[in-house]
PDB file of N, CA and C in Angstrom:
ATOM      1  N   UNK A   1      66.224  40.258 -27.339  1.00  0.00           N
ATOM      2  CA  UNK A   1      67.135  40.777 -28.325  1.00  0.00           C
ATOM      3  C   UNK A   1      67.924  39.616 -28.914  1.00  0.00           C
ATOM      4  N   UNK A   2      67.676  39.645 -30.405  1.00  0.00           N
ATOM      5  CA  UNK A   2      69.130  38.332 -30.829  1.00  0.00           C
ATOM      6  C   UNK A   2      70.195  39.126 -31.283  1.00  0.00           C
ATOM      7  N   UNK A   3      71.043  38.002 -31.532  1.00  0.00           N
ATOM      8  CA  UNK A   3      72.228  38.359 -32.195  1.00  0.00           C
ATOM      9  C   UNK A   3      72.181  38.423 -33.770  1.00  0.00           C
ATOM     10  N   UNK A   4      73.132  38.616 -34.401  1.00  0.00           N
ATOM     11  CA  UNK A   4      73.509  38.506 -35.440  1.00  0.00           C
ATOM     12  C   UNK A   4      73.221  37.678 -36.234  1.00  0.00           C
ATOM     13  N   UNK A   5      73.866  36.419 -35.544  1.00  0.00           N
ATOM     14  CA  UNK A   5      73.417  34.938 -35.924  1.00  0.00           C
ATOM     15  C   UNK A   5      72.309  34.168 -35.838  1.00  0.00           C
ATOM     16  N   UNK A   6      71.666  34.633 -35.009  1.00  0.00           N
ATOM     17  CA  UNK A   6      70.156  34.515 -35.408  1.00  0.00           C
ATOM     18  C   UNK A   6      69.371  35.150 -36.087  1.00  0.00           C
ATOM     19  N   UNK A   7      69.820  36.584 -36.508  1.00  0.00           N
ATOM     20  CA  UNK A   7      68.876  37.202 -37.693  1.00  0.00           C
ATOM     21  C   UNK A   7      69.152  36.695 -39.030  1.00  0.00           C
ATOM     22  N   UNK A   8      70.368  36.117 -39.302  1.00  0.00           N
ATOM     23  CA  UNK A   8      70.476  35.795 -40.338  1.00  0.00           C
ATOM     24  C   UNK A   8      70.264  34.676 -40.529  1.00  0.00           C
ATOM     25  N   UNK A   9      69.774  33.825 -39.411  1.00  0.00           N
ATOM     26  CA  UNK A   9      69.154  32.373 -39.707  1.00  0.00           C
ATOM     27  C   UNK A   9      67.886  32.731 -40.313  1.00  0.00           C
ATOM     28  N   UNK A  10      67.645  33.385 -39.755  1.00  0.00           N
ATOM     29  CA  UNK A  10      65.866  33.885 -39.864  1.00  0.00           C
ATOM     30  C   UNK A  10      65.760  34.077 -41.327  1.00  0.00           C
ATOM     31  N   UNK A  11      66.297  34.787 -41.912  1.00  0.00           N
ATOM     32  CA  UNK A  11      66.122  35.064 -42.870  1.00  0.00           C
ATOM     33  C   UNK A  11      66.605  34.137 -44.114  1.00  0.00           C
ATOM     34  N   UNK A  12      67.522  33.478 -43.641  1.00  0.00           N
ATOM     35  CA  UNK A  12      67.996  32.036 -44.288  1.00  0.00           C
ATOM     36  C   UNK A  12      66.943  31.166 -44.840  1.00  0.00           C
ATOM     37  N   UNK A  13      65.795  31.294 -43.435  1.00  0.00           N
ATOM     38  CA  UNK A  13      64.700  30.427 -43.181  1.00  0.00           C
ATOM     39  C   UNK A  13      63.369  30.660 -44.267  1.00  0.00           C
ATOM     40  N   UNK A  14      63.455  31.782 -43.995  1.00  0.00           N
ATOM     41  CA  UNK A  14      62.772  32.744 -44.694  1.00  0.00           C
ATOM     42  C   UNK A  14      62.454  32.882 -46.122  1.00  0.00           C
ATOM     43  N   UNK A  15      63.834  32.639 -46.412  1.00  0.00           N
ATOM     44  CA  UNK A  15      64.359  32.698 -48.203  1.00  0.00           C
ATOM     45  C   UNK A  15      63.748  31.252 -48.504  1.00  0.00           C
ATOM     46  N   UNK A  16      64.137  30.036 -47.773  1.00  0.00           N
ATOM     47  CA  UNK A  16      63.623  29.216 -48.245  1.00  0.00           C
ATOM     48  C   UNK A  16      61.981  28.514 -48.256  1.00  0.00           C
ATOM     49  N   UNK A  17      61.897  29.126 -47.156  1.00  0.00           N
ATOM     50  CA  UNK A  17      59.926  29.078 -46.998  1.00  0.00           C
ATOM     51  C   UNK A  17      59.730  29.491 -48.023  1.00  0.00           C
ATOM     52  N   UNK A  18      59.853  30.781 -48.926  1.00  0.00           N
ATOM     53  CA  UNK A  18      59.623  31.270 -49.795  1.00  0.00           C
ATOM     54  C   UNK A  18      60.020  30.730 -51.142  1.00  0.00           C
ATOM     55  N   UNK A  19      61.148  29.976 -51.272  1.00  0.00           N
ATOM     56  CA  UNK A  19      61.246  29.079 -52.366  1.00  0.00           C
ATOM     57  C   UNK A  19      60.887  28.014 -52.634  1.00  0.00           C
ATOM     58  N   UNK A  20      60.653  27.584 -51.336  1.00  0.00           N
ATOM     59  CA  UNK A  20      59.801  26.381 -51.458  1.00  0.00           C
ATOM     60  C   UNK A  20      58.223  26.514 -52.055  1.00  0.00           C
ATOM     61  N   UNK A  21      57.184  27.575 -51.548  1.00  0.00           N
ATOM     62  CA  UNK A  21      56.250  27.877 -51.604  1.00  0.00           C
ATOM     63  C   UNK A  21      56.306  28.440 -53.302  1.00  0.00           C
ATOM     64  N   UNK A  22      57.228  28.844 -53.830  1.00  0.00           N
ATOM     65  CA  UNK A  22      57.265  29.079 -55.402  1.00  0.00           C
ATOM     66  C   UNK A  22      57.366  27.560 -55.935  1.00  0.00           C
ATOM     67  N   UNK A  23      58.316  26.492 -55.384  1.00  0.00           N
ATOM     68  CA  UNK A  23      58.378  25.777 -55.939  1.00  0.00           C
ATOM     69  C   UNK A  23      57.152  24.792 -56.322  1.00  0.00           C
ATOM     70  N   UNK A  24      56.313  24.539 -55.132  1.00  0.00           N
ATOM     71  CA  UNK A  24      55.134  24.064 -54.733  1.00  0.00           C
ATOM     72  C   UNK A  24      54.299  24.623 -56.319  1.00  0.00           C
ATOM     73  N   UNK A  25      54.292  26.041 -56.282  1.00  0.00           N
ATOM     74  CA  UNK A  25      53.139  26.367 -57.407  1.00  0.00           C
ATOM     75  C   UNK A  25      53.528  26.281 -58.529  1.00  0.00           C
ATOM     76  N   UNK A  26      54.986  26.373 -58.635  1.00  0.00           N
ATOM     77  CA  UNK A  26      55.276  25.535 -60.422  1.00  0.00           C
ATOM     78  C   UNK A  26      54.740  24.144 -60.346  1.00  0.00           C
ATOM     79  N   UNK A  27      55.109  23.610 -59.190  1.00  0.00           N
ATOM     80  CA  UNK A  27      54.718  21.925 -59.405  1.00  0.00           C
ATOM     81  C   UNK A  27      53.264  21.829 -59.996  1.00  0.00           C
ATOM     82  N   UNK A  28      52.279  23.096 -59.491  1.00  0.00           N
ATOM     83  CA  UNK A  28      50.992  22.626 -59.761  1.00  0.00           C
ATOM     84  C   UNK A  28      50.509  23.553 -61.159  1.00  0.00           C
ATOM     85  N   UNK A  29      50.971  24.164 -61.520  1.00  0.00           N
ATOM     86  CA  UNK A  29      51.383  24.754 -63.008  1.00  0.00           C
ATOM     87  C   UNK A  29      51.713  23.533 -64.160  1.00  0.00           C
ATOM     88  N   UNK A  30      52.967  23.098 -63.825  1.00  0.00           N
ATOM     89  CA  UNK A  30      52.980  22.129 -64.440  1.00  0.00           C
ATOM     90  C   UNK A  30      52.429  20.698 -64.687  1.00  0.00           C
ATOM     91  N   UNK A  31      51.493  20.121 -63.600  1.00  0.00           N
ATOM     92  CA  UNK A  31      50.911  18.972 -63.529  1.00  0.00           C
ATOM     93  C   UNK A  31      49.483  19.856 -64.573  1.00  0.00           C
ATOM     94  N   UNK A  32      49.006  20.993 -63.953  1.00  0.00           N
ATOM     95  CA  UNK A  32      47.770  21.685 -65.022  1.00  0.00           C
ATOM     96  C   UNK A  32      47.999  21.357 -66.184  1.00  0.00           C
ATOM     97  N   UNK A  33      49.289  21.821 -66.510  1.00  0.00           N
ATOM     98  CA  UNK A  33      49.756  22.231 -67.724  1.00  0.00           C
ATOM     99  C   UNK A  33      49.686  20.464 -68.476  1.00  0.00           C
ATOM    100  N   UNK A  34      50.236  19.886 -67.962  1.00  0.00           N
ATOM    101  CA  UNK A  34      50.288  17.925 -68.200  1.00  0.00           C
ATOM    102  C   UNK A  34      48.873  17.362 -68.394  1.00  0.00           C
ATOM    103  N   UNK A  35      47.713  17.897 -67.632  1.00  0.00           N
ATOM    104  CA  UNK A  35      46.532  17.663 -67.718  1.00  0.00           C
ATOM    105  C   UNK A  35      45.988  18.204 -69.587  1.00  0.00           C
ATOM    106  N   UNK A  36      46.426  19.415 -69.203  1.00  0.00           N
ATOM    107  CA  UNK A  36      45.990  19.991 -70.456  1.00  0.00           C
ATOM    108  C   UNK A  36      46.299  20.091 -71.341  1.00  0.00           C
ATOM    109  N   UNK A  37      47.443  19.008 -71.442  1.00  0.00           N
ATOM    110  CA  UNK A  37      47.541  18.619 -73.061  1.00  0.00           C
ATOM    111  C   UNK A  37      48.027  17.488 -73.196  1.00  0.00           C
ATOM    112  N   UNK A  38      47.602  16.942 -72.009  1.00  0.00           N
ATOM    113  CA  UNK A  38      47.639  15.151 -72.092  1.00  0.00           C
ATOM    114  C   UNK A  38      46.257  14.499 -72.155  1.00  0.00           C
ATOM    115  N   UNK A  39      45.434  13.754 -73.155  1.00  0.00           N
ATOM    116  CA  UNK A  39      44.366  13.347 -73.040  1.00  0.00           C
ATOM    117  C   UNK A  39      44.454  11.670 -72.167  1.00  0.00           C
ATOM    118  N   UNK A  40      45.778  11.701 -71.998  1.00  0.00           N
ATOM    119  CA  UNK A  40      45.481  10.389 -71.095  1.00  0.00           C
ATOM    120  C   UNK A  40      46.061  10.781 -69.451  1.00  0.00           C
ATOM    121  N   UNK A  41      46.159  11.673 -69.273  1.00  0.00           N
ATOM    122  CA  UNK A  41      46.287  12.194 -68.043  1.00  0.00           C
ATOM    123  C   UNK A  41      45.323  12.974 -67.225  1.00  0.00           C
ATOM    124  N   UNK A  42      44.726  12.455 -66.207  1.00  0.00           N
ATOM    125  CA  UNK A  42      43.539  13.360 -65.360  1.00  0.00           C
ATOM    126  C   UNK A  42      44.063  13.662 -64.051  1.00  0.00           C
ATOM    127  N   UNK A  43      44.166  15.146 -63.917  1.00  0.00           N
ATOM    128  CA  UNK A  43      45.085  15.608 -62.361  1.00  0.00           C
ATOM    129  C   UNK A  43      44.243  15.294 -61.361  1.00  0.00           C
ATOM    130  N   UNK A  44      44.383  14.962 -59.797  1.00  0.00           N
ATOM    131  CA  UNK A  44      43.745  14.758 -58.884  1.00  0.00           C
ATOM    132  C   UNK A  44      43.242  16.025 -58.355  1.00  0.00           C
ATOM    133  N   UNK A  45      41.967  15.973 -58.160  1.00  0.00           N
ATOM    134  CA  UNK A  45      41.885  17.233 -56.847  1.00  0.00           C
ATOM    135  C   UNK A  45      42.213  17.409 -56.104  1.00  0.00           C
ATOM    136  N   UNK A  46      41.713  16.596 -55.159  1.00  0.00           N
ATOM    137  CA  UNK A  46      43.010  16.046 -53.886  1.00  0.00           C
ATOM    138  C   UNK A  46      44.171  16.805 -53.681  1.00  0.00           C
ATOM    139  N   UNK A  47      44.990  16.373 -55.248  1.00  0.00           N
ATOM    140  CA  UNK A  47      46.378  16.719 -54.949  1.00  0.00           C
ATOM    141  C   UNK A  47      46.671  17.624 -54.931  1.00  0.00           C
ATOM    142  N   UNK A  48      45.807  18.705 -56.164  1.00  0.00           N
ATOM    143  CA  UNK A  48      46.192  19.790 -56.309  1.00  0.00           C
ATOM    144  C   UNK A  48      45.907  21.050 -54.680  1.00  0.00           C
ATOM    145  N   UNK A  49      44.812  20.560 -54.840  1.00  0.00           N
ATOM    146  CA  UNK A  49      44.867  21.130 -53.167  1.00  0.00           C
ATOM    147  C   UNK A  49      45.494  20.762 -51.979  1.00  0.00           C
ATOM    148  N   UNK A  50      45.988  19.407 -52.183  1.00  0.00           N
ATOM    149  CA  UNK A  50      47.184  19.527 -51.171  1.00  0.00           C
ATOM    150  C   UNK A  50      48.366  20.194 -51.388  1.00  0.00           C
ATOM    151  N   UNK A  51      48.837  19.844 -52.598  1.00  0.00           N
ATOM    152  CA  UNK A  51      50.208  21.189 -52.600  1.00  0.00           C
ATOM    153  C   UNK A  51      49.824  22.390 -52.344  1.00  0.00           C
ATOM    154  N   UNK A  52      48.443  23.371 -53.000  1.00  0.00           N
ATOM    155  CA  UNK A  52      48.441  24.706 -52.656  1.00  0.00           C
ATOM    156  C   UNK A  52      48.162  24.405 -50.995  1.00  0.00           C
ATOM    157  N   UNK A  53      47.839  23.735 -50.690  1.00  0.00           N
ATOM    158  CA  UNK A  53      47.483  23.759 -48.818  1.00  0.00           C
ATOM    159  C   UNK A  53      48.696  23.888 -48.464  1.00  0.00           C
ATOM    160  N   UNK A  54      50.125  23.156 -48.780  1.00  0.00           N
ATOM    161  CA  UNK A  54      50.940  23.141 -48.327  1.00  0.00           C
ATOM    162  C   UNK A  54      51.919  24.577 -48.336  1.00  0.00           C
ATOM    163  N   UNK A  55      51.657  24.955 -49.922  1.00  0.00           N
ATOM    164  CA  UNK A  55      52.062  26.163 -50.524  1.00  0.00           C
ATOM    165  C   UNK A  55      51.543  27.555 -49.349  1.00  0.00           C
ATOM    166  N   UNK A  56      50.271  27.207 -49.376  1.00  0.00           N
ATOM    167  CA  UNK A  56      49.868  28.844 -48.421  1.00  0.00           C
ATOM    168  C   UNK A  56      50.183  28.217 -47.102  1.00  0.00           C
ATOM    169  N   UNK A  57      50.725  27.430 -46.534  1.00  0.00           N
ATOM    170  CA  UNK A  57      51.126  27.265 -45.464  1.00  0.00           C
ATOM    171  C   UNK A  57      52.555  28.037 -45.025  1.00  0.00           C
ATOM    172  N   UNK A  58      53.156  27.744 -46.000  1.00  0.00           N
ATOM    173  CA  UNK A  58      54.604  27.981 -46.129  1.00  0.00           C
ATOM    174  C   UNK A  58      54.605  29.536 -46.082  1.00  0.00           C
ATOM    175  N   UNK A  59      53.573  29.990 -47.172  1.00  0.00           N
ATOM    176  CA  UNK A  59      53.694  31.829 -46.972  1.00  0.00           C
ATOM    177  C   UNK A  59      52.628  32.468 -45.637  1.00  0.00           C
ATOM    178  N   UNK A  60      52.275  31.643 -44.832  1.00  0.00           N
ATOM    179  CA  UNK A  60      51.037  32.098 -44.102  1.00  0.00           C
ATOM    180  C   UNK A  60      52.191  31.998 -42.817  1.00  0.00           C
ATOM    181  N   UNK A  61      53.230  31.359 -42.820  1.00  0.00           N
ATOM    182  CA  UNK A  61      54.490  31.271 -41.493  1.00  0.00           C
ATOM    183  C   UNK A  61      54.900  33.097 -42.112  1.00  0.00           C
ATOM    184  N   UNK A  62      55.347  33.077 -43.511  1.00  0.00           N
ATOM    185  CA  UNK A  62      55.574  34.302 -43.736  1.00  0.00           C
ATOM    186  C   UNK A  62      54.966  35.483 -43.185  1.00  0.00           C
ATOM    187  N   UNK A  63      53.967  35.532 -43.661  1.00  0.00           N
ATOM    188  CA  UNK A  63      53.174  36.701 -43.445  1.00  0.00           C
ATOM    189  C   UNK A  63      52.274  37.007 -41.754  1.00  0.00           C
ATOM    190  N   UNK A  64      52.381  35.814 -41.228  1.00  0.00           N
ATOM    191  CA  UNK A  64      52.521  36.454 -39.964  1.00  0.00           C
ATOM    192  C   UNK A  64      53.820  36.999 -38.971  1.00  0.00           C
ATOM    193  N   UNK A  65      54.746  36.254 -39.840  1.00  0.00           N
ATOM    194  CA  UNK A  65      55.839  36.803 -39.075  1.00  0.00           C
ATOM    195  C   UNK A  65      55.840  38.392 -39.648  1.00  0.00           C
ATOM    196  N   UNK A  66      55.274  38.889 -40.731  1.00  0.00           N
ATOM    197  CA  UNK A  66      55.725  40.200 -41.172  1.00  0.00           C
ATOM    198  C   UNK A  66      54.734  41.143 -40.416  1.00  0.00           C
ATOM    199  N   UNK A  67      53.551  40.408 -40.201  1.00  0.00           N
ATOM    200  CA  UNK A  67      52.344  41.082 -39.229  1.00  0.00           C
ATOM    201  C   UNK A  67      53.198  41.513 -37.425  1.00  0.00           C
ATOM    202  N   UNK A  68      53.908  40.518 -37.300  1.00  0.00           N
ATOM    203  CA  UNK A  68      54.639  40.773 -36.111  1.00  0.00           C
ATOM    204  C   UNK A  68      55.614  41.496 -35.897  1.00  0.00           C
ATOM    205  N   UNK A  69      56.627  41.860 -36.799  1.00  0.00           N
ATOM    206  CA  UNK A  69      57.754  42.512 -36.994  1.00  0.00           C
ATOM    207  C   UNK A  69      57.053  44.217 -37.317  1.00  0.00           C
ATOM    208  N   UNK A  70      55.898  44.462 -37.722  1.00  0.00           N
ATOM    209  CA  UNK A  70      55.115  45.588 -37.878  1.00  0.00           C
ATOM    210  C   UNK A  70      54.785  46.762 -36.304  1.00  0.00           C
ATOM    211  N   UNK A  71      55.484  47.646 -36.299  1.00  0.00           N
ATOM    212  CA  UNK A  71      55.649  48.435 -34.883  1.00  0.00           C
ATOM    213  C   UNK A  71      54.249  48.632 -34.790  1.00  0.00           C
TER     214      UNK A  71
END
């Protein structure tokens, strides 16, 4: 059983996994977006799949915690 103060860390935590993981996919929105209408700019693959790797990481902490909290 927690307290108080730990549910609301949790969810502290939570909020920001989740903003982070938005932030992650603007980043790669916008580098697309830089590709595609920059003719002297070529995006990495690499990279782009490392941010979304990082991105579904961030919501994959999410969504198992919601698999767990499920009676």
């Amino acid at each position: 059983m927690t307290d108080d103060r730990n549910g609301a860390r949790d969810v502290d935590y939570r909020a920001a996994r989740i903003g982070a993981a938005l932030a992650l996919v603007g980043v790669i929105v916008i580098v697309v977006l830089i590709d595609a209408l920059s003719p002297d700019y070529e995006v990495s693959v690499p990279l782009v799949f490392a941010i979304l790797g990082a991105s579904a990481a961030l919501l994959g902490v999410e969504i198992i915690d919601f698999v767990r909290r499920q009676p």
